[in-house]
Every structure is written in structure tokens, then in C-alpha cells.
N, C-alpha and C. Protein backbone atom coordinates (compact mmCIF):
# COMPACT_ATOMS: atom_id res chain seq x y z
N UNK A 1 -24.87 -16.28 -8.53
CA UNK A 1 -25.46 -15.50 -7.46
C UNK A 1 -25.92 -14.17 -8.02
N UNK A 2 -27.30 -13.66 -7.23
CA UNK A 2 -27.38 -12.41 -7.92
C UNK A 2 -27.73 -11.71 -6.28
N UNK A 3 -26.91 -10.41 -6.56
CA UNK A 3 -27.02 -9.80 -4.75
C UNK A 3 -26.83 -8.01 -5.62
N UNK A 4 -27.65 -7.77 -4.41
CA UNK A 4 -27.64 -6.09 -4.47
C UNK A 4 -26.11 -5.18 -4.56
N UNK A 5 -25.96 -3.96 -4.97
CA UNK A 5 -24.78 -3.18 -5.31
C UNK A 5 -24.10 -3.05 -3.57
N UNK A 6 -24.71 -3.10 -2.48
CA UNK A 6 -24.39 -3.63 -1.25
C UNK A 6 -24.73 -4.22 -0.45
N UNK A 7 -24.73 -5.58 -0.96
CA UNK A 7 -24.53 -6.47 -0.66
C UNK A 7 -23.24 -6.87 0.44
N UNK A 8 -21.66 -6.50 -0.37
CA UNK A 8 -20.76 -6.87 0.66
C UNK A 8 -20.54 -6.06 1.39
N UNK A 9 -20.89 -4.69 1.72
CA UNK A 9 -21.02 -3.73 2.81
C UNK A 9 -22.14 -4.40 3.95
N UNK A 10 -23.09 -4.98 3.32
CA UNK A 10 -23.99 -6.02 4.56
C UNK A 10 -24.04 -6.90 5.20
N UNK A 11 -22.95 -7.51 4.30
CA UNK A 11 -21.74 -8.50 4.78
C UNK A 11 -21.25 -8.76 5.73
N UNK A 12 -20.74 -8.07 5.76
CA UNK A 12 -19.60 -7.42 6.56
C UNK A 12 -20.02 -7.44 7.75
N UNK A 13 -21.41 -6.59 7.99
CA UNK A 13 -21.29 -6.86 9.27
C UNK A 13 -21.85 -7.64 10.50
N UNK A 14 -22.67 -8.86 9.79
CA UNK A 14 -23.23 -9.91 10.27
C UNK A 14 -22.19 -11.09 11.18
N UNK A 15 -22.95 -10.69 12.08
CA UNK A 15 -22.88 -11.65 13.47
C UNK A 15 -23.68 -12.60 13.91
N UNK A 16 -25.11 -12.29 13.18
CA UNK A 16 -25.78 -13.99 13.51
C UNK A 16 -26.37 -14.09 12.23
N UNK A 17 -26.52 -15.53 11.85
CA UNK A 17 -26.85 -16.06 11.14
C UNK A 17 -28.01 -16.60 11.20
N UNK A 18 -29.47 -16.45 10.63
CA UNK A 18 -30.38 -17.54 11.33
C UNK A 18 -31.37 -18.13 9.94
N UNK A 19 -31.54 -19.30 10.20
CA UNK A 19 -31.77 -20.11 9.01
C UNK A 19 -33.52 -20.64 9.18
N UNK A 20 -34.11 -20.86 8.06
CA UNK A 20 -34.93 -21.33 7.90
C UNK A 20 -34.84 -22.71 7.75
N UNK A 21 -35.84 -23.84 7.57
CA UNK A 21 -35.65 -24.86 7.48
C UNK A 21 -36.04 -25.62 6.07
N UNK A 22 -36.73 -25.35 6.11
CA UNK A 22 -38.00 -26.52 4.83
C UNK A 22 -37.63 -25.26 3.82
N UNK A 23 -36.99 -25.33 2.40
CA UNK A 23 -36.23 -24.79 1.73
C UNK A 23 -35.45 -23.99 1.33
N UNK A 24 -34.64 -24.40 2.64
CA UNK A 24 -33.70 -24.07 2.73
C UNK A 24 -32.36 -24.23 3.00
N UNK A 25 -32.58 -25.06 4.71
CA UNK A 25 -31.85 -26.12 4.85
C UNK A 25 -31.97 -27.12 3.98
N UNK A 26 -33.16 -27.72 3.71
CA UNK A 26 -33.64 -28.92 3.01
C UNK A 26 -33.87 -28.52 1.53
N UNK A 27 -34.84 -29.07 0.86
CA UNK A 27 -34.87 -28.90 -0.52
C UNK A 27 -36.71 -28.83 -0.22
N UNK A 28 -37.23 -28.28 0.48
CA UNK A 28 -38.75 -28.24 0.95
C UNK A 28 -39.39 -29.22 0.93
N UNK A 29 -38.94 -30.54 0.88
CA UNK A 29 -39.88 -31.92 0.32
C UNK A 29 -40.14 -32.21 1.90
N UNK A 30 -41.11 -32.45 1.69
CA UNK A 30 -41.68 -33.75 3.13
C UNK A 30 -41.60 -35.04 2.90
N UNK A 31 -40.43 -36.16 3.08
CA UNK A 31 -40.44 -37.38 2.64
C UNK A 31 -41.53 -37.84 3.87
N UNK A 32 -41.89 -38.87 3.84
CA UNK A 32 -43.14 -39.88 5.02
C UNK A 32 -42.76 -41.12 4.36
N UNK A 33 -42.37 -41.74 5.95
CA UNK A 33 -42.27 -43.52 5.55
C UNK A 33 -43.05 -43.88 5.87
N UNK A 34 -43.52 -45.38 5.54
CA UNK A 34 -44.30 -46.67 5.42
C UNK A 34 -45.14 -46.07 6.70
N UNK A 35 -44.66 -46.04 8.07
CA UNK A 35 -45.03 -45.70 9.24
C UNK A 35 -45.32 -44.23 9.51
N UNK A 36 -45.07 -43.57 8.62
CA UNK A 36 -45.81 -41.85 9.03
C UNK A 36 -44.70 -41.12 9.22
N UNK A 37 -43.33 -41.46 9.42
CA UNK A 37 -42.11 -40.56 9.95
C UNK A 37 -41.80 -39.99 8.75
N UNK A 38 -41.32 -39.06 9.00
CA UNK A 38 -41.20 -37.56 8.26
C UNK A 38 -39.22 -37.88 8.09
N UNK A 39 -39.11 -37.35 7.05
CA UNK A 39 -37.79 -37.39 6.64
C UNK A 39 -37.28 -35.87 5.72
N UNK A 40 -35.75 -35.48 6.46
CA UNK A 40 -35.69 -34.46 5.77
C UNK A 40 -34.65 -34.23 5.03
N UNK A 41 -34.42 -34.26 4.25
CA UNK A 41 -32.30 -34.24 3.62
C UNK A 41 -31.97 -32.67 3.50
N UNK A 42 -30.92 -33.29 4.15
CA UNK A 42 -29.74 -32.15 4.71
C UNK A 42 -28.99 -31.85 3.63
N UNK A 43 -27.78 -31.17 3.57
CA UNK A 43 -27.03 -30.96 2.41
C UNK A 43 -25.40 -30.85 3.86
N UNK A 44 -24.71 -31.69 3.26
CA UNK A 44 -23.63 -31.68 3.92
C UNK A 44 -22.26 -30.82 4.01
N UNK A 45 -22.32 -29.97 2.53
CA UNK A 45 -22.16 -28.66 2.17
C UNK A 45 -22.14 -27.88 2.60
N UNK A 46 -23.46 -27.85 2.80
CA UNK A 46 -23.88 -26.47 4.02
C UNK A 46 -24.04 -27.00 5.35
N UNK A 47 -23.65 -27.68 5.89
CA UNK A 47 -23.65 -28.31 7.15
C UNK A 47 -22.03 -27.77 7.41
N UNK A 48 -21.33 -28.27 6.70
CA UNK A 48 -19.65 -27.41 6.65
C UNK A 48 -19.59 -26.03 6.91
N UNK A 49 -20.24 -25.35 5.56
CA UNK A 49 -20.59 -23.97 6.26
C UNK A 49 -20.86 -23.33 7.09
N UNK A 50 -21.75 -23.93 7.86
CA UNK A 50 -23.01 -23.24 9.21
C UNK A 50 -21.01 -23.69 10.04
N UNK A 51 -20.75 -24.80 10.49
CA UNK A 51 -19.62 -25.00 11.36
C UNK A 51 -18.49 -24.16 10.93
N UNK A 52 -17.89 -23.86 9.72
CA UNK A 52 -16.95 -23.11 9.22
C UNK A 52 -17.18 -21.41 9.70
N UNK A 53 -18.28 -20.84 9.61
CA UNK A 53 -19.44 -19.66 10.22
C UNK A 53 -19.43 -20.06 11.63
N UNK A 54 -19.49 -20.74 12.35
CA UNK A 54 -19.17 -20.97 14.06
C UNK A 54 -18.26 -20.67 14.04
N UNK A 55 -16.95 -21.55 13.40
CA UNK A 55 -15.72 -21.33 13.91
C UNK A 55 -14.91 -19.94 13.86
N UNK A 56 -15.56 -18.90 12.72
CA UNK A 56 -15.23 -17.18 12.40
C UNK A 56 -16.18 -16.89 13.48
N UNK A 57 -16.95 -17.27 14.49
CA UNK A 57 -17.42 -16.30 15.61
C UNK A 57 -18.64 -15.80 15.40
N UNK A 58 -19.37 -16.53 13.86
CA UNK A 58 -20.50 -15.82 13.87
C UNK A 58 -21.36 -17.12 14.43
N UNK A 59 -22.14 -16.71 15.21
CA UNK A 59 -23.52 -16.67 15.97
C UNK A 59 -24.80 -17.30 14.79
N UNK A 60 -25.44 -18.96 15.27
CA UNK A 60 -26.14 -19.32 14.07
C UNK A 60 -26.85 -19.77 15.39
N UNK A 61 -28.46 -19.83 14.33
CA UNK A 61 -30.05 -19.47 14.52
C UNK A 61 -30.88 -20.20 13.71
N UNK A 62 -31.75 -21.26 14.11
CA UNK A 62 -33.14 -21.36 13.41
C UNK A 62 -34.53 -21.15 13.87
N UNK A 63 -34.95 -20.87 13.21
CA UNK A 63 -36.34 -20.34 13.37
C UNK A 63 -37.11 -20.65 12.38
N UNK A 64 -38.00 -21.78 12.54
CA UNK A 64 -39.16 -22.34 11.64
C UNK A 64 -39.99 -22.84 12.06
N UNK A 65 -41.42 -22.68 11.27
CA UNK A 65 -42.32 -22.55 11.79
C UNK A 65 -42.95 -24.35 11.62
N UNK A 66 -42.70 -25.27 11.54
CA UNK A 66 -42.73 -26.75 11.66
C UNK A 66 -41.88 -27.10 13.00
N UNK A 67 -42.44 -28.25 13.17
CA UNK A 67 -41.59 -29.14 14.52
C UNK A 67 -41.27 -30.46 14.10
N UNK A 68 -40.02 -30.86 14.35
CA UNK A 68 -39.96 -31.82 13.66
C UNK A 68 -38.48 -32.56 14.29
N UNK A 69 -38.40 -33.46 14.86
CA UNK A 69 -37.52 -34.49 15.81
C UNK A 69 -35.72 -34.05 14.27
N UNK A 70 -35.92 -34.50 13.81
CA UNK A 70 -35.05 -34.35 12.23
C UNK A 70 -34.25 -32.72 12.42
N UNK A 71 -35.09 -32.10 12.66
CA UNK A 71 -34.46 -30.38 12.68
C UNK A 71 -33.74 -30.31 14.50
N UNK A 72 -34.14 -31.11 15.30
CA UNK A 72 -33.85 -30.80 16.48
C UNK A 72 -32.71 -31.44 16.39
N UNK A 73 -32.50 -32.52 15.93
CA UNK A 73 -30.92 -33.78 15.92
C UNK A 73 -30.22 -33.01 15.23
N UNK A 74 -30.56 -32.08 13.90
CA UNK A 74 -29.90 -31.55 13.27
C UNK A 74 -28.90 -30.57 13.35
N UNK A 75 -29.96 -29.65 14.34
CA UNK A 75 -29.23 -28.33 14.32
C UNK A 75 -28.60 -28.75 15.87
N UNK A 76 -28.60 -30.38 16.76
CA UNK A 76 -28.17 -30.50 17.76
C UNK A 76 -26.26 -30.82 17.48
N UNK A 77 -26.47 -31.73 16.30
CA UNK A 77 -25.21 -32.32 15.48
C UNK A 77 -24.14 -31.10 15.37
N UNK A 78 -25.16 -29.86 14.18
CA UNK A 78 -24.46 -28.36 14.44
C UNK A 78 -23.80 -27.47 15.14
N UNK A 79 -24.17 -28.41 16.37
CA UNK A 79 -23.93 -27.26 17.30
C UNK A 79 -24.95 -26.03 17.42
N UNK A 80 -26.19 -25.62 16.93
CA UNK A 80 -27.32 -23.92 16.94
C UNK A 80 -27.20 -24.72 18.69
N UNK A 81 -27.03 -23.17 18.74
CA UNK A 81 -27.67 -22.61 20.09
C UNK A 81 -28.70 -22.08 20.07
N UNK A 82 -29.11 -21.29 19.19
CA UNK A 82 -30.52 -21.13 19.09
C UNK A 82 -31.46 -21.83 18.35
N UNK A 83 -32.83 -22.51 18.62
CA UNK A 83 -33.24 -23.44 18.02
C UNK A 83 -34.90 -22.70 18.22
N UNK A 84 -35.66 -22.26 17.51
CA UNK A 84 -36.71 -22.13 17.80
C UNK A 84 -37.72 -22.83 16.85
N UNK A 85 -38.62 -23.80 17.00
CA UNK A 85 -39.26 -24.25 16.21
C UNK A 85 -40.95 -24.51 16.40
N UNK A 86 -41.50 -24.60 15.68
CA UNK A 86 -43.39 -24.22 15.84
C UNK A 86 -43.49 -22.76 15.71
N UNK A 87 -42.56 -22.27 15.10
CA UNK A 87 -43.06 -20.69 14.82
C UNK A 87 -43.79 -19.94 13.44
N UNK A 88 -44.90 -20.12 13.53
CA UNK A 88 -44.93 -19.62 11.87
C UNK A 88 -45.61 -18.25 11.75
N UNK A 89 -45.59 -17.61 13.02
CA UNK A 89 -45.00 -15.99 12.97
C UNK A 89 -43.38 -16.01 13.95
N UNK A 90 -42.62 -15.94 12.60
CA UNK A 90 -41.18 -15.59 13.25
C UNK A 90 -40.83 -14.32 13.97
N UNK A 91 -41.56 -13.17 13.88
CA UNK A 91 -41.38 -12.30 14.98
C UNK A 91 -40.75 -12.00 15.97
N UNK A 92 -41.57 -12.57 16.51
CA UNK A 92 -41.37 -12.76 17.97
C UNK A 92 -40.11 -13.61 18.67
N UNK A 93 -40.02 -14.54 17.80
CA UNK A 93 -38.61 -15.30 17.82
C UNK A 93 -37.53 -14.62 17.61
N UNK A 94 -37.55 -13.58 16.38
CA UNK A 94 -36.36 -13.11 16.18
C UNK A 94 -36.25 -11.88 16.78
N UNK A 95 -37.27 -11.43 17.50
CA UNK A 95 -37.17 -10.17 18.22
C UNK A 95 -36.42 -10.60 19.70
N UNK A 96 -36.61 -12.13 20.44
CA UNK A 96 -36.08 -12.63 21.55
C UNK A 96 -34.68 -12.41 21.03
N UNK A 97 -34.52 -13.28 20.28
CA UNK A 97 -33.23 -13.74 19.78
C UNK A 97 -32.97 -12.38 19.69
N UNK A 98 -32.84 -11.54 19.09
CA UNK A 98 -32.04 -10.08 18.84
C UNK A 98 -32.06 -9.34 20.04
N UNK A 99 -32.97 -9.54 20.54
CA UNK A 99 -32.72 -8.70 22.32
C UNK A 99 -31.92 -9.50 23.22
N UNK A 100 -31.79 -11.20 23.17
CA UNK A 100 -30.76 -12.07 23.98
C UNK A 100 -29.47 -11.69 23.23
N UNK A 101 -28.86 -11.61 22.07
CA UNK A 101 -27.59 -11.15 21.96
C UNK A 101 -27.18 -10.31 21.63
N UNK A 102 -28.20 -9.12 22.24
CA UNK A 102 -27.73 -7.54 22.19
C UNK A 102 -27.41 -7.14 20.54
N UNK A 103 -28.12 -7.47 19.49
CA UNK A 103 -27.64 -7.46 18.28
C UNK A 103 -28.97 -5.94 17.58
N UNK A 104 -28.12 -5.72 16.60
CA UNK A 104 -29.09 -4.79 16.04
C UNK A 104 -29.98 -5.78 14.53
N UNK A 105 -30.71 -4.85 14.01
CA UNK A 105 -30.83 -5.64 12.49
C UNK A 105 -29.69 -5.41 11.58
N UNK A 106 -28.78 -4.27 11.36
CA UNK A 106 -27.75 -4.49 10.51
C UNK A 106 -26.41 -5.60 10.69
N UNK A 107 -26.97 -6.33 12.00
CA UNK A 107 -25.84 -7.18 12.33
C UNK A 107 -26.45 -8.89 11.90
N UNK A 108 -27.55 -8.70 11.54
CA UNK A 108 -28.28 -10.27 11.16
C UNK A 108 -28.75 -10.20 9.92
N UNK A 109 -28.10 -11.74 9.92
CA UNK A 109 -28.83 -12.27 8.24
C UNK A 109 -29.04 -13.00 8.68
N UNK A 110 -30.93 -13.47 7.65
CA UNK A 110 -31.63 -14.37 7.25
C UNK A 110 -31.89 -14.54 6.05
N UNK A 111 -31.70 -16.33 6.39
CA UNK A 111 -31.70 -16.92 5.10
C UNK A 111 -33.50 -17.77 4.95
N UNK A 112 -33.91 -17.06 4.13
CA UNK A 112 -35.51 -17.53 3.75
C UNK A 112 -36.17 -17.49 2.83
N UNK A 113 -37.11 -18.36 2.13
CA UNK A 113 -37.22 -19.06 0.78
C UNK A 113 -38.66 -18.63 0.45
N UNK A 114 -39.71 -18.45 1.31
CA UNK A 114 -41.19 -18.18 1.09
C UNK A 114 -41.66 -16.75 1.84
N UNK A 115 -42.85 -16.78 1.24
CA UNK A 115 -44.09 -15.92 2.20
C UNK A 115 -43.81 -16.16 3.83
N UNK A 116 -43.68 -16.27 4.01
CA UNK A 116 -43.77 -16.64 5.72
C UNK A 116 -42.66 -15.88 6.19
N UNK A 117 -41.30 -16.35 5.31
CA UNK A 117 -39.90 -15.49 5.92
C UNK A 117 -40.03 -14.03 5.59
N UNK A 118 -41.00 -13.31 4.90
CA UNK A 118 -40.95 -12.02 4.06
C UNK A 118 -40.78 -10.65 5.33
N UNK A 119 -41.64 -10.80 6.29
CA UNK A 119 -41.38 -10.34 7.52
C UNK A 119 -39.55 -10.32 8.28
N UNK A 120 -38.96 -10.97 8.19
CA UNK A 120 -37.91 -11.25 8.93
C UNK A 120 -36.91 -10.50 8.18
N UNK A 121 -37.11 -11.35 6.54
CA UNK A 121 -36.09 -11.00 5.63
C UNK A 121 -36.11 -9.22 5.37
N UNK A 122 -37.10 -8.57 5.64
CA UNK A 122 -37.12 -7.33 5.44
C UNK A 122 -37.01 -6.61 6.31
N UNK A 123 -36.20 -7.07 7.68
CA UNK A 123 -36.35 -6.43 8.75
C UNK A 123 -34.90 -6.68 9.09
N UNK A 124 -34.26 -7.98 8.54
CA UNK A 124 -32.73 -8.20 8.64
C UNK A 124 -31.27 -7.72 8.22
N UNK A 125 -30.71 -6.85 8.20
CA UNK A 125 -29.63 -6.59 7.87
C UNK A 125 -29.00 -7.20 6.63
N UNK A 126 -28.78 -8.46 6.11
CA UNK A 126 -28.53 -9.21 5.25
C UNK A 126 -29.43 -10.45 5.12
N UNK A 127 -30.28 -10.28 3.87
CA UNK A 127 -31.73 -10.97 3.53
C UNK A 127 -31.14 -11.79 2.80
N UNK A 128 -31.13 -13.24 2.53
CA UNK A 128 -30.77 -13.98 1.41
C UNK A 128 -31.46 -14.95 1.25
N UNK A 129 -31.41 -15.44 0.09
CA UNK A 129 -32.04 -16.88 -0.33
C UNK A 129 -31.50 -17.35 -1.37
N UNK A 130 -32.48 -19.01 -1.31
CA UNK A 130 -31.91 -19.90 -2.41
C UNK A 130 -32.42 -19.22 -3.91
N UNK A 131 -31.75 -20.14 -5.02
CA UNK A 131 -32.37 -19.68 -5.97
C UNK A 131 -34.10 -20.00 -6.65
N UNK A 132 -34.78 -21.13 -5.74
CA UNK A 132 -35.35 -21.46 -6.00
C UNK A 132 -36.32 -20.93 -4.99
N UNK A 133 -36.16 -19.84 -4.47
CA UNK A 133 -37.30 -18.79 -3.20
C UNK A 133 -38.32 -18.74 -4.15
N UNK A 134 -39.49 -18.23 -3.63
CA UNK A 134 -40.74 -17.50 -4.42
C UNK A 134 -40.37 -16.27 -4.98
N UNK A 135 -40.98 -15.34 -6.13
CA UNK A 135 -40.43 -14.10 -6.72
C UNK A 135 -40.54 -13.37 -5.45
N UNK A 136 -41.32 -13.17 -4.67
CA UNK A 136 -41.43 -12.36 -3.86
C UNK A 136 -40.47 -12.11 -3.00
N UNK A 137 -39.67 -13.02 -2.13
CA UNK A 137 -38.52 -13.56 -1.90
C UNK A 137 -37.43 -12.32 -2.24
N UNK A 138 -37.13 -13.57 -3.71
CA UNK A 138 -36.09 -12.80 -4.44
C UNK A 138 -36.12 -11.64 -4.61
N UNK A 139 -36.83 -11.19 -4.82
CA UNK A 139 -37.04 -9.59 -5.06
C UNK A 139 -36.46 -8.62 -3.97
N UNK A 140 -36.74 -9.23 -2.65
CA UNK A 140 -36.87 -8.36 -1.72
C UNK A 140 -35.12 -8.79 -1.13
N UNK A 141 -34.37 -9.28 -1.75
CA UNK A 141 -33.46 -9.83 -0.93
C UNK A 141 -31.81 -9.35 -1.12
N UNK A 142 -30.99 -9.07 -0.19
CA UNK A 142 -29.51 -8.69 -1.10
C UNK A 142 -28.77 -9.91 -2.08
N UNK A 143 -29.44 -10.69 -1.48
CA UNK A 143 -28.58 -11.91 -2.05
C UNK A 143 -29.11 -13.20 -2.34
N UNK A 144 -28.82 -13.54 -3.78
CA UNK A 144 -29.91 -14.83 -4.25
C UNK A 144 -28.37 -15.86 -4.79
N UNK A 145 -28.67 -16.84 -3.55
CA UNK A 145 -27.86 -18.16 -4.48
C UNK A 145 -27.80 -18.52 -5.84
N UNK A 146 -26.95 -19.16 -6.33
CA UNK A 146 -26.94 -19.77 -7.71
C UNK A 146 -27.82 -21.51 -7.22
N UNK A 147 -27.78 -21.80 -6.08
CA UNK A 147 -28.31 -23.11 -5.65
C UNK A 147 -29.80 -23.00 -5.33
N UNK A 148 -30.69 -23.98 -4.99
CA UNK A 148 -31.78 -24.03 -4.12
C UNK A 148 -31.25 -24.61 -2.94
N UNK A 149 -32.81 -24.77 -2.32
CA UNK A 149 -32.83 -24.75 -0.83
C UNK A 149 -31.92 -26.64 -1.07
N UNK A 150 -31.32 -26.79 0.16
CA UNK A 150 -30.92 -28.07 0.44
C UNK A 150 -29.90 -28.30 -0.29
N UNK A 151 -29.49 -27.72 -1.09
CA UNK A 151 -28.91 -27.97 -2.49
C UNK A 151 -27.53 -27.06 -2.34
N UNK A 152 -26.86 -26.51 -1.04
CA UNK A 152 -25.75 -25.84 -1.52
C UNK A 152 -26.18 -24.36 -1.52
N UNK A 153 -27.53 -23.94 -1.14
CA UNK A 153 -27.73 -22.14 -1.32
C UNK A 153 -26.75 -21.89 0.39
N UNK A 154 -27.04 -22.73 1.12
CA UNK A 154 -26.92 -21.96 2.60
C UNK A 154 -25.25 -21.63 2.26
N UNK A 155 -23.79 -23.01 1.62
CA UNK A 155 -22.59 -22.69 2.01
C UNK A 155 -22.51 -21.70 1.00
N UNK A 156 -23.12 -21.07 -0.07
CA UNK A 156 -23.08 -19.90 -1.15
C UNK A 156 -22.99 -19.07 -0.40
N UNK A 157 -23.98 -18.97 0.69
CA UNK A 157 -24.12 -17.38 1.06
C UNK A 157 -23.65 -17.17 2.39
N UNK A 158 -23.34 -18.51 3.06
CA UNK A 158 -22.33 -18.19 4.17
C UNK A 158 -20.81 -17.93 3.82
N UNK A 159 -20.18 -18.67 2.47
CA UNK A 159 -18.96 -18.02 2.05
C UNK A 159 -18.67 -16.67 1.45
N UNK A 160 -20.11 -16.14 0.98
CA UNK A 160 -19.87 -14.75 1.04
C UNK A 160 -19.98 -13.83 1.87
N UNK A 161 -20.42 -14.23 2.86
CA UNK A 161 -20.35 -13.53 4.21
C UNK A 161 -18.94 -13.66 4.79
N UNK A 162 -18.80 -14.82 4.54
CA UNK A 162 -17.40 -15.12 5.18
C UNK A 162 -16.20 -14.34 4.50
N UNK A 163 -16.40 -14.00 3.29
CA UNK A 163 -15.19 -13.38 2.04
C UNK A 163 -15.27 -11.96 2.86
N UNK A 164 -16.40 -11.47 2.78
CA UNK A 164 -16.92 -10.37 3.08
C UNK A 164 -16.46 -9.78 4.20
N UNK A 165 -16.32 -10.64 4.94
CA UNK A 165 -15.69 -10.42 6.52
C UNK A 165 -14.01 -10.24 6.45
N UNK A 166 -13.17 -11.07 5.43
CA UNK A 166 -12.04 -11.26 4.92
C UNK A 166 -11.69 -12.45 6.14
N UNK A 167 -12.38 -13.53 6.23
CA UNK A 167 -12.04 -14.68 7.20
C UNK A 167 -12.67 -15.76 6.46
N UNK A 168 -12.33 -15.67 5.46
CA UNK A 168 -12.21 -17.07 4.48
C UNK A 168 -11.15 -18.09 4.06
N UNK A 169 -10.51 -17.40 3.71
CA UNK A 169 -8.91 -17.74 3.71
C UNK A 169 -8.37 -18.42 4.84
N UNK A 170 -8.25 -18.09 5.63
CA UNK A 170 -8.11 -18.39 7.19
C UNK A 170 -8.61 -19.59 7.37
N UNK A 171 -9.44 -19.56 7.19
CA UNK A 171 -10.72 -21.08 7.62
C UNK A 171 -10.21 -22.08 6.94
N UNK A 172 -9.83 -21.80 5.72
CA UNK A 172 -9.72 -22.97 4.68
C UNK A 172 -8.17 -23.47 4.56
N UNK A 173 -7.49 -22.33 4.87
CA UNK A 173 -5.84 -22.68 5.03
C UNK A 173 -5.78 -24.16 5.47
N UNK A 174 -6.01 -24.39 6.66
CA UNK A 174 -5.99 -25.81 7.35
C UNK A 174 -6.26 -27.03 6.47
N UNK A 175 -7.02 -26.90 5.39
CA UNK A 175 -7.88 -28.06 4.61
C UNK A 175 -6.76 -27.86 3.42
N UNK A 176 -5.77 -27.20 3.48
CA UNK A 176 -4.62 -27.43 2.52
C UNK A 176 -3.08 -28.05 2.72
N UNK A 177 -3.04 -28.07 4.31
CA UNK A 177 -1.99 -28.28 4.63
C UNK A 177 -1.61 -29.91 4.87
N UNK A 178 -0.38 -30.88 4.78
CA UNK A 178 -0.50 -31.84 4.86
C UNK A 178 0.08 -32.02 6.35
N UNK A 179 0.17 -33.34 6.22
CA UNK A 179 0.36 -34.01 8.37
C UNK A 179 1.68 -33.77 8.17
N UNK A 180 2.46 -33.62 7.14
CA UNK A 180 4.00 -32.96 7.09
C UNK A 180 4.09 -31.40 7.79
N UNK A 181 3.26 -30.75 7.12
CA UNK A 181 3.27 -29.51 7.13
C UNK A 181 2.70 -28.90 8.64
N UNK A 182 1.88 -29.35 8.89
CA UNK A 182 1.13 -29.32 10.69
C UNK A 182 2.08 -29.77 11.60
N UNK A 183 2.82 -30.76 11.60
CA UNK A 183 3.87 -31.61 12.34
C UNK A 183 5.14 -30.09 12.40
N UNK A 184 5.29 -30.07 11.10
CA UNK A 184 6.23 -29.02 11.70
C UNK A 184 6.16 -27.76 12.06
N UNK A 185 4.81 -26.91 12.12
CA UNK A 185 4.29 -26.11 12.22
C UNK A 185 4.17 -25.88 13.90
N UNK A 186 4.01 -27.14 14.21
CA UNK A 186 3.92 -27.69 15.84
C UNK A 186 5.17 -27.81 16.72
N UNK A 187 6.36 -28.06 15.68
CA UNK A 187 6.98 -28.22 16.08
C UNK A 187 8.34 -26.89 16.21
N UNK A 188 7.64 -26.08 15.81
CA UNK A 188 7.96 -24.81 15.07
C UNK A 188 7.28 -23.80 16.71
N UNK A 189 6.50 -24.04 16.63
CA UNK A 189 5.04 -23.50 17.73
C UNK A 189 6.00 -24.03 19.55
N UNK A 190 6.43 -25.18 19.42
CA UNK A 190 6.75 -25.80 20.39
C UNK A 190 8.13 -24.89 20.73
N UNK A 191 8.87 -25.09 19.89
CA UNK A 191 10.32 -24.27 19.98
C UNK A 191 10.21 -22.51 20.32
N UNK A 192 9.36 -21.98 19.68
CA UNK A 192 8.98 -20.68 20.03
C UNK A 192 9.07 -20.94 21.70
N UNK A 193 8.18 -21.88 22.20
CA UNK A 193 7.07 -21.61 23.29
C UNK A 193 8.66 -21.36 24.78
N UNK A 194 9.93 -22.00 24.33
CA UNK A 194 10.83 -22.86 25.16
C UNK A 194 11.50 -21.63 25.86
């Protein structure tokens, strides 16, 4: 990863998250079958992330400027509450979105890979991308994955948000413990409660 000298001060204080799609979520490819349908691969990685980032309370967002049945199932699976798509001036989208949850720009990061996101990313509180953004991108951004788009950039830079916050640890505790250890934890929880 390569990120600015504050970077985790920007961190810190992000409350929504809002994602681009086509390289970012994905790896930018347009697959098309036999029949014309459009196909997009996900990264399941960062599908963990975006839900691991729900479950710490932060607030997740897409906004891209394609429409596409694939991004709607997707971010439906996710759980986004915010879903904006056919936008390819994000603006206006993220100006709704930031006036519906009372948020400032030092409280949002966007994650965006091209020309198109350059507007958003420089207007967002915490700017990031994959490693495989355009220079222009990178340049302008606190924080550049060691991954590309589709590929693992999104859970990079949602776990450093998440470190950043100091609610990492926390999240992941659970994914260490065994059905021994929960059982009595419960049962531990239960006896308190009596």
C-alpha cells in the first residue's frame, strides 16, 4: 500500500464508504455471453469487507456511472442501501447522498480507479484506490492498494479504515473462537443474566 503521511488521521473518521464499480469492485472487464449478457466478477474478499465495514457501523454506497442487473443483485446480496447507478457525473449523487446522511466530506471515503471518479475522489475526505487506477488517480489519492480493482484493493482499504478506527480486532475476534469457546461464553453470558 502506498497512502499519504495522513492517511490514518482520515481514517479515522469515515462513516460512509462509497464504491465504484467497473475497477474496482470488479477487475474493469466487461465479460458478454453467447446471448449479449454482460458478466461481472466480484471478489469475495472484498465482499467480506464491505459486510465486516456494515457490521463497525460504517455506512456503504455505490455510485457508478453504468447500469447493469449484476451490480443491482450485488450490492442487493450486500446489503448497500445506497445504490445509485447510470451516473457518469457522480456529483450530484454524492452531493444527495451527503445531504441524506447529514455527513460532511471529512467523514467519506471513495474508492475510485479512473477519470470519471477524479471529481468525487478530490472532494472526499478519504480518496483511495486500487493499484491498478490511472496515474492521475493515484496521484491524487491518500491511499493506493497493493491490489487492483476486483482483486482484493476494496478489503485493503476497508481494513485500514477499520485499524484506523481501532475496530478491527473486534470484528475478527469471532472468526477465532471455536463452538467450545462460544458455548461457554453463552453460557457464561446466561449465568451473569440470572
Amino acid at each position: 500500500m502506498d497512502c499519504t503521511a495522513d492517511a490514518m488521521v482520515r481514517a479515522k473518521r469515515v462513516r460512509l464508504v462509497i464504491f465504484d464499480v467497473d475497477g474496482v469492485l470488479t477487475d474493469g472487464g466487461i465479460y458478454t455471453g453467447a446471448d449479449g449478457e454482460l458478466f461481472k466478477p466480484f471478489n469475495c474478499k472484498d465482499g467480506l469487507g464491505i459486510t465486516l465495514a456494515q457490521r463497525a457501523g460504517i455506512e456503504t454506497a455505490i455510485i457508478t456511472g453504468r447500469t447493469s442487473k449484476q451490480v443491482a443483485f450485488r450490492a442487493k446480496e450486500l446489503h448497500f442501501t445506497h445504490v445509485y447507478q447510470g451516473k457518469p457525473d457522480k456529483r450530484a449523487a454524492y452531493a444527495e447522498l451527503k445531504e441524506k446522511l447529514g455527513l460532511c466530506d471529512e467523514e467519506i471515503a471513495y474508492i475510485g480507479d479512473d477519470l470519471i471518479d477524479l471529481p468525487i475522489l478530490l472532494q472526499a475526505g478519504f480518496p483511495a484506490a486500487p493499484c491498478d487506477a490511472v496515474p492521475e488517480v493515484r496521484q491524487r489519492v491518500a491511499f493506493v492498494s497493493h491490489f487492483g480493482g476486483g482483486h482484493g484493493a476494496v478489503r485493503e482499504i476497508l481494513t485500514f479504515i477499520l485499524q484506523a478506527q481501532g475496530k478491527w480486532q473486534d470484528l475478527i475476534a469471532g472468526f477465532y473462537e471455536t463452538d467450545a469457546q462460544q458455548e461457554k461464553q453463552k453460557a457464561e453470558a446466561e449465568h451473569l443474566a440470572q
